[in-house]
N, C-alpha and C. Protein backbone atom coordinates (compact mmCIF):
# COMPACT_ATOMS: atom_id res chain seq x y z
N UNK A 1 0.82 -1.20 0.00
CA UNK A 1 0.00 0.00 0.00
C UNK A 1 0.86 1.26 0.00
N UNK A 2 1.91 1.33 1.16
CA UNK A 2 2.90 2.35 0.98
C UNK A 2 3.24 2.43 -0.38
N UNK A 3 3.70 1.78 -1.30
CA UNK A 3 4.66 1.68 -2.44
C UNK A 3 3.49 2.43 -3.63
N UNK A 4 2.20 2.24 -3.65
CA UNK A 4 0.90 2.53 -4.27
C UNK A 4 1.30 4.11 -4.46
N UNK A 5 0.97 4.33 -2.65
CA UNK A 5 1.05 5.69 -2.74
C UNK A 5 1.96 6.39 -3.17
N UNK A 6 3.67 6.24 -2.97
CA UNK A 6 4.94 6.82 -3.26
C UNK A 6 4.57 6.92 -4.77
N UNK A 7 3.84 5.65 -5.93
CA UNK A 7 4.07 5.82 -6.66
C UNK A 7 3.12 7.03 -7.56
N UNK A 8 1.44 7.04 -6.54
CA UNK A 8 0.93 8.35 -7.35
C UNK A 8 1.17 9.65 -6.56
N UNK A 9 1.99 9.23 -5.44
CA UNK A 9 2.74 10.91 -5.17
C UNK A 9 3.85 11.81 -6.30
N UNK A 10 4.40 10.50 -6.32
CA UNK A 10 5.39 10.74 -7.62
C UNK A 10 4.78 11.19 -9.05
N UNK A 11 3.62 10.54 -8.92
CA UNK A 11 2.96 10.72 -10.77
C UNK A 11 2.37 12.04 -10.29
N UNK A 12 1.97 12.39 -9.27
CA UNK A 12 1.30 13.98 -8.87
C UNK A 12 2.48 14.85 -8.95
N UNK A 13 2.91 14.82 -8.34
CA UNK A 13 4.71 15.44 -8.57
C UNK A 13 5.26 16.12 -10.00
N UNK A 14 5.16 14.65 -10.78
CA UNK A 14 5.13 14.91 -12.41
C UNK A 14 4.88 15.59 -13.01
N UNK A 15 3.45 15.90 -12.84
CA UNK A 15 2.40 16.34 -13.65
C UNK A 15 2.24 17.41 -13.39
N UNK A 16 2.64 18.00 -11.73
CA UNK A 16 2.51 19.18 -11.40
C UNK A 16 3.47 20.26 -11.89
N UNK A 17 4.75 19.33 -11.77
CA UNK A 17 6.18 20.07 -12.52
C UNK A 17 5.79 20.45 -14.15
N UNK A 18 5.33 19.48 -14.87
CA UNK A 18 5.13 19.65 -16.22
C UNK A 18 4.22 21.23 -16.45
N UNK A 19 3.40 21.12 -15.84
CA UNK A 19 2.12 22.12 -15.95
C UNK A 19 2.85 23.48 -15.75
N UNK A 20 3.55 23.64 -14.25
CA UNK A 20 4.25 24.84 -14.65
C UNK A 20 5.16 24.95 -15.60
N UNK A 21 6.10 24.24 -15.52
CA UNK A 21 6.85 24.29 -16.74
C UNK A 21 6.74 24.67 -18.15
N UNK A 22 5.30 24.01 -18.70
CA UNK A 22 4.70 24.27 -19.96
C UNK A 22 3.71 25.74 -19.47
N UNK A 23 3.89 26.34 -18.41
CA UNK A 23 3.60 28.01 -18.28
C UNK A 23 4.32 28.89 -18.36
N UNK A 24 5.37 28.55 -18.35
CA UNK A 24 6.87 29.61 -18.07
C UNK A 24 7.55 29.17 -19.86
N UNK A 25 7.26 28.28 -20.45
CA UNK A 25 8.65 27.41 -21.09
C UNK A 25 7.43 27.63 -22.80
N UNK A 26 6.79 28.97 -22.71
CA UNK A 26 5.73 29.14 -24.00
C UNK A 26 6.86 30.20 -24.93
N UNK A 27 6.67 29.41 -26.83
CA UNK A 27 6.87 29.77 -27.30
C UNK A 27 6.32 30.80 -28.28
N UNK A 28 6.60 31.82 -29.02
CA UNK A 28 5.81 32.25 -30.00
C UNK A 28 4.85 33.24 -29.20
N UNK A 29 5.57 33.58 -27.91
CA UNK A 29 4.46 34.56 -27.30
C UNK A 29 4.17 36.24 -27.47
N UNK A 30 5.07 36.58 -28.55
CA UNK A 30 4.78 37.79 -28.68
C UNK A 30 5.07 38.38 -30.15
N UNK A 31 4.77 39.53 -30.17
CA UNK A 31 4.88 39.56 -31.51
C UNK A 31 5.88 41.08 -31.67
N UNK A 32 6.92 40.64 -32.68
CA UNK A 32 7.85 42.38 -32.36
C UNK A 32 7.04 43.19 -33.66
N UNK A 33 6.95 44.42 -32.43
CA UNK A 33 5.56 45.73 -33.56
C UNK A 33 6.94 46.75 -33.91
N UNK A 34 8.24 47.10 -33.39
CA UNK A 34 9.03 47.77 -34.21
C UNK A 34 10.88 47.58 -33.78
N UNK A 35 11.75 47.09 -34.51
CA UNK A 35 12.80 47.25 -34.37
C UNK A 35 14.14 48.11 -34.50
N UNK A 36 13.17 49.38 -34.79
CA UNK A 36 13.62 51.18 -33.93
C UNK A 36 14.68 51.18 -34.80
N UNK A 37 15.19 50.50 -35.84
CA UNK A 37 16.48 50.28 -36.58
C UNK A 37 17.51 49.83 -35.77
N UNK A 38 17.26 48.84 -35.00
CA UNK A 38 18.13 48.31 -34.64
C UNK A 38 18.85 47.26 -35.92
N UNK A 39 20.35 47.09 -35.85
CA UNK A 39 20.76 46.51 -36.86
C UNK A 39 20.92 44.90 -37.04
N UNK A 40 20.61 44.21 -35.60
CA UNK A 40 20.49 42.99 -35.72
C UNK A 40 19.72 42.43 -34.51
N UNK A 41 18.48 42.41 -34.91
CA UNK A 41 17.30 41.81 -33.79
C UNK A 41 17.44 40.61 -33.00
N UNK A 42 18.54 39.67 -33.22
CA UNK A 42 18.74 38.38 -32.91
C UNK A 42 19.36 38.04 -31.50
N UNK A 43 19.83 39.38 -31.41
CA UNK A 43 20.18 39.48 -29.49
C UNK A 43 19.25 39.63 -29.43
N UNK A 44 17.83 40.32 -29.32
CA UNK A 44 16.83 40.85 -28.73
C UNK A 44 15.83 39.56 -28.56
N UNK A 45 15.47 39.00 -29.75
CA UNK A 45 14.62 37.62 -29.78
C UNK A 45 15.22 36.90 -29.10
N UNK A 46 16.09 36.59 -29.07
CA UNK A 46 16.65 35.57 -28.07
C UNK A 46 16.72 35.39 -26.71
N UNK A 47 17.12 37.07 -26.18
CA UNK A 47 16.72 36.92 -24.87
C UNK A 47 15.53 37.11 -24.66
N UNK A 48 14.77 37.54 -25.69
CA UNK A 48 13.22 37.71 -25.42
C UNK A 48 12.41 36.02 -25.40
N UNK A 49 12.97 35.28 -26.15
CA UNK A 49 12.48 34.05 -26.47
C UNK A 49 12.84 33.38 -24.37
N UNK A 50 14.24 33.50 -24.05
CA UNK A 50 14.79 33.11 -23.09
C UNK A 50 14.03 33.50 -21.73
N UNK A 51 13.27 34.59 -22.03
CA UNK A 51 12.76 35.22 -20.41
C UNK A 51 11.37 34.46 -20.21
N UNK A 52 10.75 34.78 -19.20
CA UNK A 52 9.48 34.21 -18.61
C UNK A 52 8.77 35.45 -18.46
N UNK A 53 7.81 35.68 -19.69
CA UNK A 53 7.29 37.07 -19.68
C UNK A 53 5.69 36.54 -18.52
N UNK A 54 5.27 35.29 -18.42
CA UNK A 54 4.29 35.34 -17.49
C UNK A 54 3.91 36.35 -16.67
N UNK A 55 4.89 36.63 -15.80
CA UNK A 55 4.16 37.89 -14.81
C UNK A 55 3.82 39.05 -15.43
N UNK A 56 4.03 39.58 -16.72
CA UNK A 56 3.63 40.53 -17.16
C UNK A 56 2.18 39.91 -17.94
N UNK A 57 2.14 39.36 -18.84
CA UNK A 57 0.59 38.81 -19.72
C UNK A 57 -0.71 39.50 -18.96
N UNK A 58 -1.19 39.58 -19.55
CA UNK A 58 -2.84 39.92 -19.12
C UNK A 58 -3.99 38.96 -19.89
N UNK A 59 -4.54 38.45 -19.16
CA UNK A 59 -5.56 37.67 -19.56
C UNK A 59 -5.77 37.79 -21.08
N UNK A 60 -6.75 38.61 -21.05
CA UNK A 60 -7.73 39.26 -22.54
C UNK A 60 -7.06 40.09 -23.63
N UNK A 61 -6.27 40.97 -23.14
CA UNK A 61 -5.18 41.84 -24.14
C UNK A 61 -3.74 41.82 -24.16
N UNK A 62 -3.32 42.07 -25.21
CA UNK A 62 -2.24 42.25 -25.51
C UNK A 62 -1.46 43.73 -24.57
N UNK A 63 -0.13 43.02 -24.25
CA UNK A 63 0.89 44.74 -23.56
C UNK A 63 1.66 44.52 -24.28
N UNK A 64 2.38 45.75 -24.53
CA UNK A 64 3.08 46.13 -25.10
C UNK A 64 4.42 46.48 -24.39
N UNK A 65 5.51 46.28 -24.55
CA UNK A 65 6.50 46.32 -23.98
C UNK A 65 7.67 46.62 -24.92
N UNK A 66 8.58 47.87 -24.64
CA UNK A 66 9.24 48.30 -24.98
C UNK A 66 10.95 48.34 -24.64
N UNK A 67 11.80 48.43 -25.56
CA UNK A 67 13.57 48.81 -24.79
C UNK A 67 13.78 50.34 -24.96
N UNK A 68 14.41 50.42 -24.27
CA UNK A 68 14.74 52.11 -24.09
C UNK A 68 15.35 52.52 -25.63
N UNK A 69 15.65 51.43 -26.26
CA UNK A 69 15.72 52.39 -27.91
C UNK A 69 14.87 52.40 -28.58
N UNK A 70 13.21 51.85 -28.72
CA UNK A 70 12.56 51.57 -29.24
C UNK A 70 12.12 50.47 -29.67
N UNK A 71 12.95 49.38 -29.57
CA UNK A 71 12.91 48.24 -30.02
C UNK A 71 11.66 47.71 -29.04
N UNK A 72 10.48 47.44 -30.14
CA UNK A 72 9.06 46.47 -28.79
C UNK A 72 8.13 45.91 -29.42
N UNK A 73 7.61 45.17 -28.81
CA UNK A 73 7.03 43.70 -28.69
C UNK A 73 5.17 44.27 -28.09
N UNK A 74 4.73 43.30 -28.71
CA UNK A 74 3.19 42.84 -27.80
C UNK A 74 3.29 41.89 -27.32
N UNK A 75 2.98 41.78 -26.18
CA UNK A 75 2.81 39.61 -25.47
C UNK A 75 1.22 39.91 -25.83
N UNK A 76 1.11 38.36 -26.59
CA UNK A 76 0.08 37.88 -26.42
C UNK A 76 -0.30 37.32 -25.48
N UNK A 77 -1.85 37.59 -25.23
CA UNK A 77 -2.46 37.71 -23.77
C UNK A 77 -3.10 36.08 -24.03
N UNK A 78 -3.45 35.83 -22.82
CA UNK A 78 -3.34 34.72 -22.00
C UNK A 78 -3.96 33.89 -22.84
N UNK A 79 -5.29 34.24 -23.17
CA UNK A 79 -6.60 33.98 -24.11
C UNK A 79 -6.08 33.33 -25.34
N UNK A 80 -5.34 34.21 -26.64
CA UNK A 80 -4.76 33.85 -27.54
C UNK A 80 -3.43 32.44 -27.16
N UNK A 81 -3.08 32.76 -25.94
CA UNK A 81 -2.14 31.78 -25.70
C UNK A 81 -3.15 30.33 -25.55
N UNK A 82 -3.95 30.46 -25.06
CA UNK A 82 -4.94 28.96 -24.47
C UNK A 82 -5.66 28.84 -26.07
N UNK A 83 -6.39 29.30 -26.81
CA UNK A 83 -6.97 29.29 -27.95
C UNK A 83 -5.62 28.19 -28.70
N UNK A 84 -4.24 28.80 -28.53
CA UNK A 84 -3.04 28.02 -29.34
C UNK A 84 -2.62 26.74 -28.78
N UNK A 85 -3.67 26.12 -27.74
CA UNK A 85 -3.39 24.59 -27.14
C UNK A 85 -2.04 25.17 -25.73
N UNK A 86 -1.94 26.42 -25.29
CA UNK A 86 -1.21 26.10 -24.23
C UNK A 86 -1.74 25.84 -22.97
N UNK A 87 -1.53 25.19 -22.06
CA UNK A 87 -2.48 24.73 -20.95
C UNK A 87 -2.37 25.72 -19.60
N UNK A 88 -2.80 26.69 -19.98
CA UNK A 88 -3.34 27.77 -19.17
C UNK A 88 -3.64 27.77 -18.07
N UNK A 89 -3.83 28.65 -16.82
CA UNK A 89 -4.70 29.22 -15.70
C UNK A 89 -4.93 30.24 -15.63
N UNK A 90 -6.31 30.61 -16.78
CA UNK A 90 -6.24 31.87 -16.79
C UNK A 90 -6.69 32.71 -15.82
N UNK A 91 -6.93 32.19 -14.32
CA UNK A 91 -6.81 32.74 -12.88
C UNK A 91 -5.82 33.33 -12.40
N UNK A 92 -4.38 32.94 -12.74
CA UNK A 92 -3.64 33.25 -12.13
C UNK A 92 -2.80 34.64 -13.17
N UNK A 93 -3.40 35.39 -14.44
CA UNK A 93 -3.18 36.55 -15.06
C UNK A 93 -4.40 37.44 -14.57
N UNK A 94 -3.21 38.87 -14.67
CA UNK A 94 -4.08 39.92 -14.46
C UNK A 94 -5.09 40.34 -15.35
N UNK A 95 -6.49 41.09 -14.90
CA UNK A 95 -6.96 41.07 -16.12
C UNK A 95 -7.18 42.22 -16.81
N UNK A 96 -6.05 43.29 -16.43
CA UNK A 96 -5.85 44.88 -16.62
C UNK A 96 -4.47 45.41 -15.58
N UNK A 97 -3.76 46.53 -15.83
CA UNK A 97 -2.79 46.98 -15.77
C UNK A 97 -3.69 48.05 -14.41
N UNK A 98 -3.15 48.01 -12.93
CA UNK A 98 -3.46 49.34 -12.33
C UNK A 98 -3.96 50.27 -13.07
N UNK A 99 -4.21 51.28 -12.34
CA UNK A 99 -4.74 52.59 -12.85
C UNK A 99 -3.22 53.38 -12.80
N UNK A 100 -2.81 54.02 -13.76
CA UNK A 100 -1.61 55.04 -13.87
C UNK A 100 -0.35 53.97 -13.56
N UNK A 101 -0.29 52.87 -13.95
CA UNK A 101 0.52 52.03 -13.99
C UNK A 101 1.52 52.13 -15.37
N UNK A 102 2.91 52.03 -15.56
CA UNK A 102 3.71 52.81 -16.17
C UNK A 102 4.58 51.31 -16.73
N UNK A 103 4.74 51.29 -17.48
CA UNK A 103 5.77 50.18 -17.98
C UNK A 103 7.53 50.24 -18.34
N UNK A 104 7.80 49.34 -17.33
CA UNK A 104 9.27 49.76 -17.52
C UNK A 104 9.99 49.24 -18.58
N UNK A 105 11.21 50.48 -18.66
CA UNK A 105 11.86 50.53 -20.21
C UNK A 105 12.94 48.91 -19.83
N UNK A 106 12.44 48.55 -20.87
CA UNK A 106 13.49 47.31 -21.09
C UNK A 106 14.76 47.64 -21.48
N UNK A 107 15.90 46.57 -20.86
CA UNK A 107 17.14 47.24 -21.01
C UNK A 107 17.58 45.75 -21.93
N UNK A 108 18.94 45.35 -22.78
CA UNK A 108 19.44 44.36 -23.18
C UNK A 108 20.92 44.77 -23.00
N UNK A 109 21.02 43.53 -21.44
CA UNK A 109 22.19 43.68 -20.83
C UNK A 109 23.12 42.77 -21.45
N UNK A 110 24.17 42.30 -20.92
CA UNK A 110 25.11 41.78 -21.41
C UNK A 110 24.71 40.05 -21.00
N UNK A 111 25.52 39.52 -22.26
CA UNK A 111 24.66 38.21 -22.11
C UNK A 111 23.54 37.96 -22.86
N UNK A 112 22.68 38.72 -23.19
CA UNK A 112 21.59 38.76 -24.14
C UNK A 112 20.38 38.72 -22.82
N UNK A 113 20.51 39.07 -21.79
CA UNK A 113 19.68 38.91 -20.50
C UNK A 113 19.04 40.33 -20.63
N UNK A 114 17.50 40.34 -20.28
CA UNK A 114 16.58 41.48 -20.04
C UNK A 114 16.30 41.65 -18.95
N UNK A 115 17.26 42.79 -18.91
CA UNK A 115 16.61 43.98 -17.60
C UNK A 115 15.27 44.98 -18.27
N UNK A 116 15.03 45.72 -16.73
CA UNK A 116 14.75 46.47 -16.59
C UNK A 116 14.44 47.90 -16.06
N UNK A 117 14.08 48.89 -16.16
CA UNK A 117 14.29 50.08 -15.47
C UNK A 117 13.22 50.95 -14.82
N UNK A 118 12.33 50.20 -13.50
CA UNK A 118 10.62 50.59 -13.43
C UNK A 118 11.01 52.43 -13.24
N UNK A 119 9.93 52.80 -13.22
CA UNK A 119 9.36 54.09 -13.15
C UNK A 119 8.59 54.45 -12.30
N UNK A 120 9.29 55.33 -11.37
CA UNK A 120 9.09 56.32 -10.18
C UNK A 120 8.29 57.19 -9.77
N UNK A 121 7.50 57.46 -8.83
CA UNK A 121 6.73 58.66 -8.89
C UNK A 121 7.36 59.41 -7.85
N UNK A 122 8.13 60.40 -7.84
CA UNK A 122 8.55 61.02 -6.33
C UNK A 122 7.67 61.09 -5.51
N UNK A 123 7.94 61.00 -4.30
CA UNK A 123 6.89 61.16 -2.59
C UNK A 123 7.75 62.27 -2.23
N UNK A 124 6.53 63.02 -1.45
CA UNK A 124 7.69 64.31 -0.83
C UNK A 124 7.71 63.04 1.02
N UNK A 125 6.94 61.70 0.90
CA UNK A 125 7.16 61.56 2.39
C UNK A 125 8.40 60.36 2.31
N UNK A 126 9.03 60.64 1.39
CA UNK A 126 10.06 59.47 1.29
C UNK A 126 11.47 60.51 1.65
């Protein structure tokens, strides 16, 4: 009976790893709307292909996300992603951006790795 269980703890285990995995590990998720003349986009896709844009997506629409030279992208939103067979929770995306919520300028650091640079509102109580 022990051995039963170890073995559908293990198959739960599995299945649970897979699921995130195939949430973070989505291809084809965005679409580039301008490459500002940059002269070779292939650093940019790549680390763009490489990142886990999840925490940004929004359910229903497309964001738009930009690099501080112009170079930017739409992620396709959650919806279009599940419509394309990816196995979704579309619970766990936002389903709108705050109010006066500001998007930070993407940076392409060394390595082909994406930073970023959020945006500030001064406090006079800070």
């Amino acid at each position: 009976m022990q051995h039963l269980a170890v073995i559908l703890l293990c198959t739960i285990f599995s299945f649970s790893a897979n699921l995130i995995h195939s949430q973070t590990n989505i291809t084809n998720d965005y679409v580039v709307t301008s490459t500002a003349e940059v002269s070779d986009s292939a650093p940019y896709t790549n680390a763009l292909d490489a990142a886990n844009w999840e925490p940004f997506r929004l359910q229903n629409d497309r964001r738009v996300l930009a690099f501080e030279n112009g170079f930017s992208i739409e992620l396709k939103s959650a919806i279009e992603l599940l419509n394309l067979g990816y196995p979704l929770n579309l619970s766990t995306y936002a389903e709108s951006l705050p109010a006066g919520y500001i998007s930070p300028a993407l940076k392409l650091l060394a390595g082909n790795v994406i930073g970023f640079e959020a945006v500030s509102t001064p406090s006079k109580t800070h």
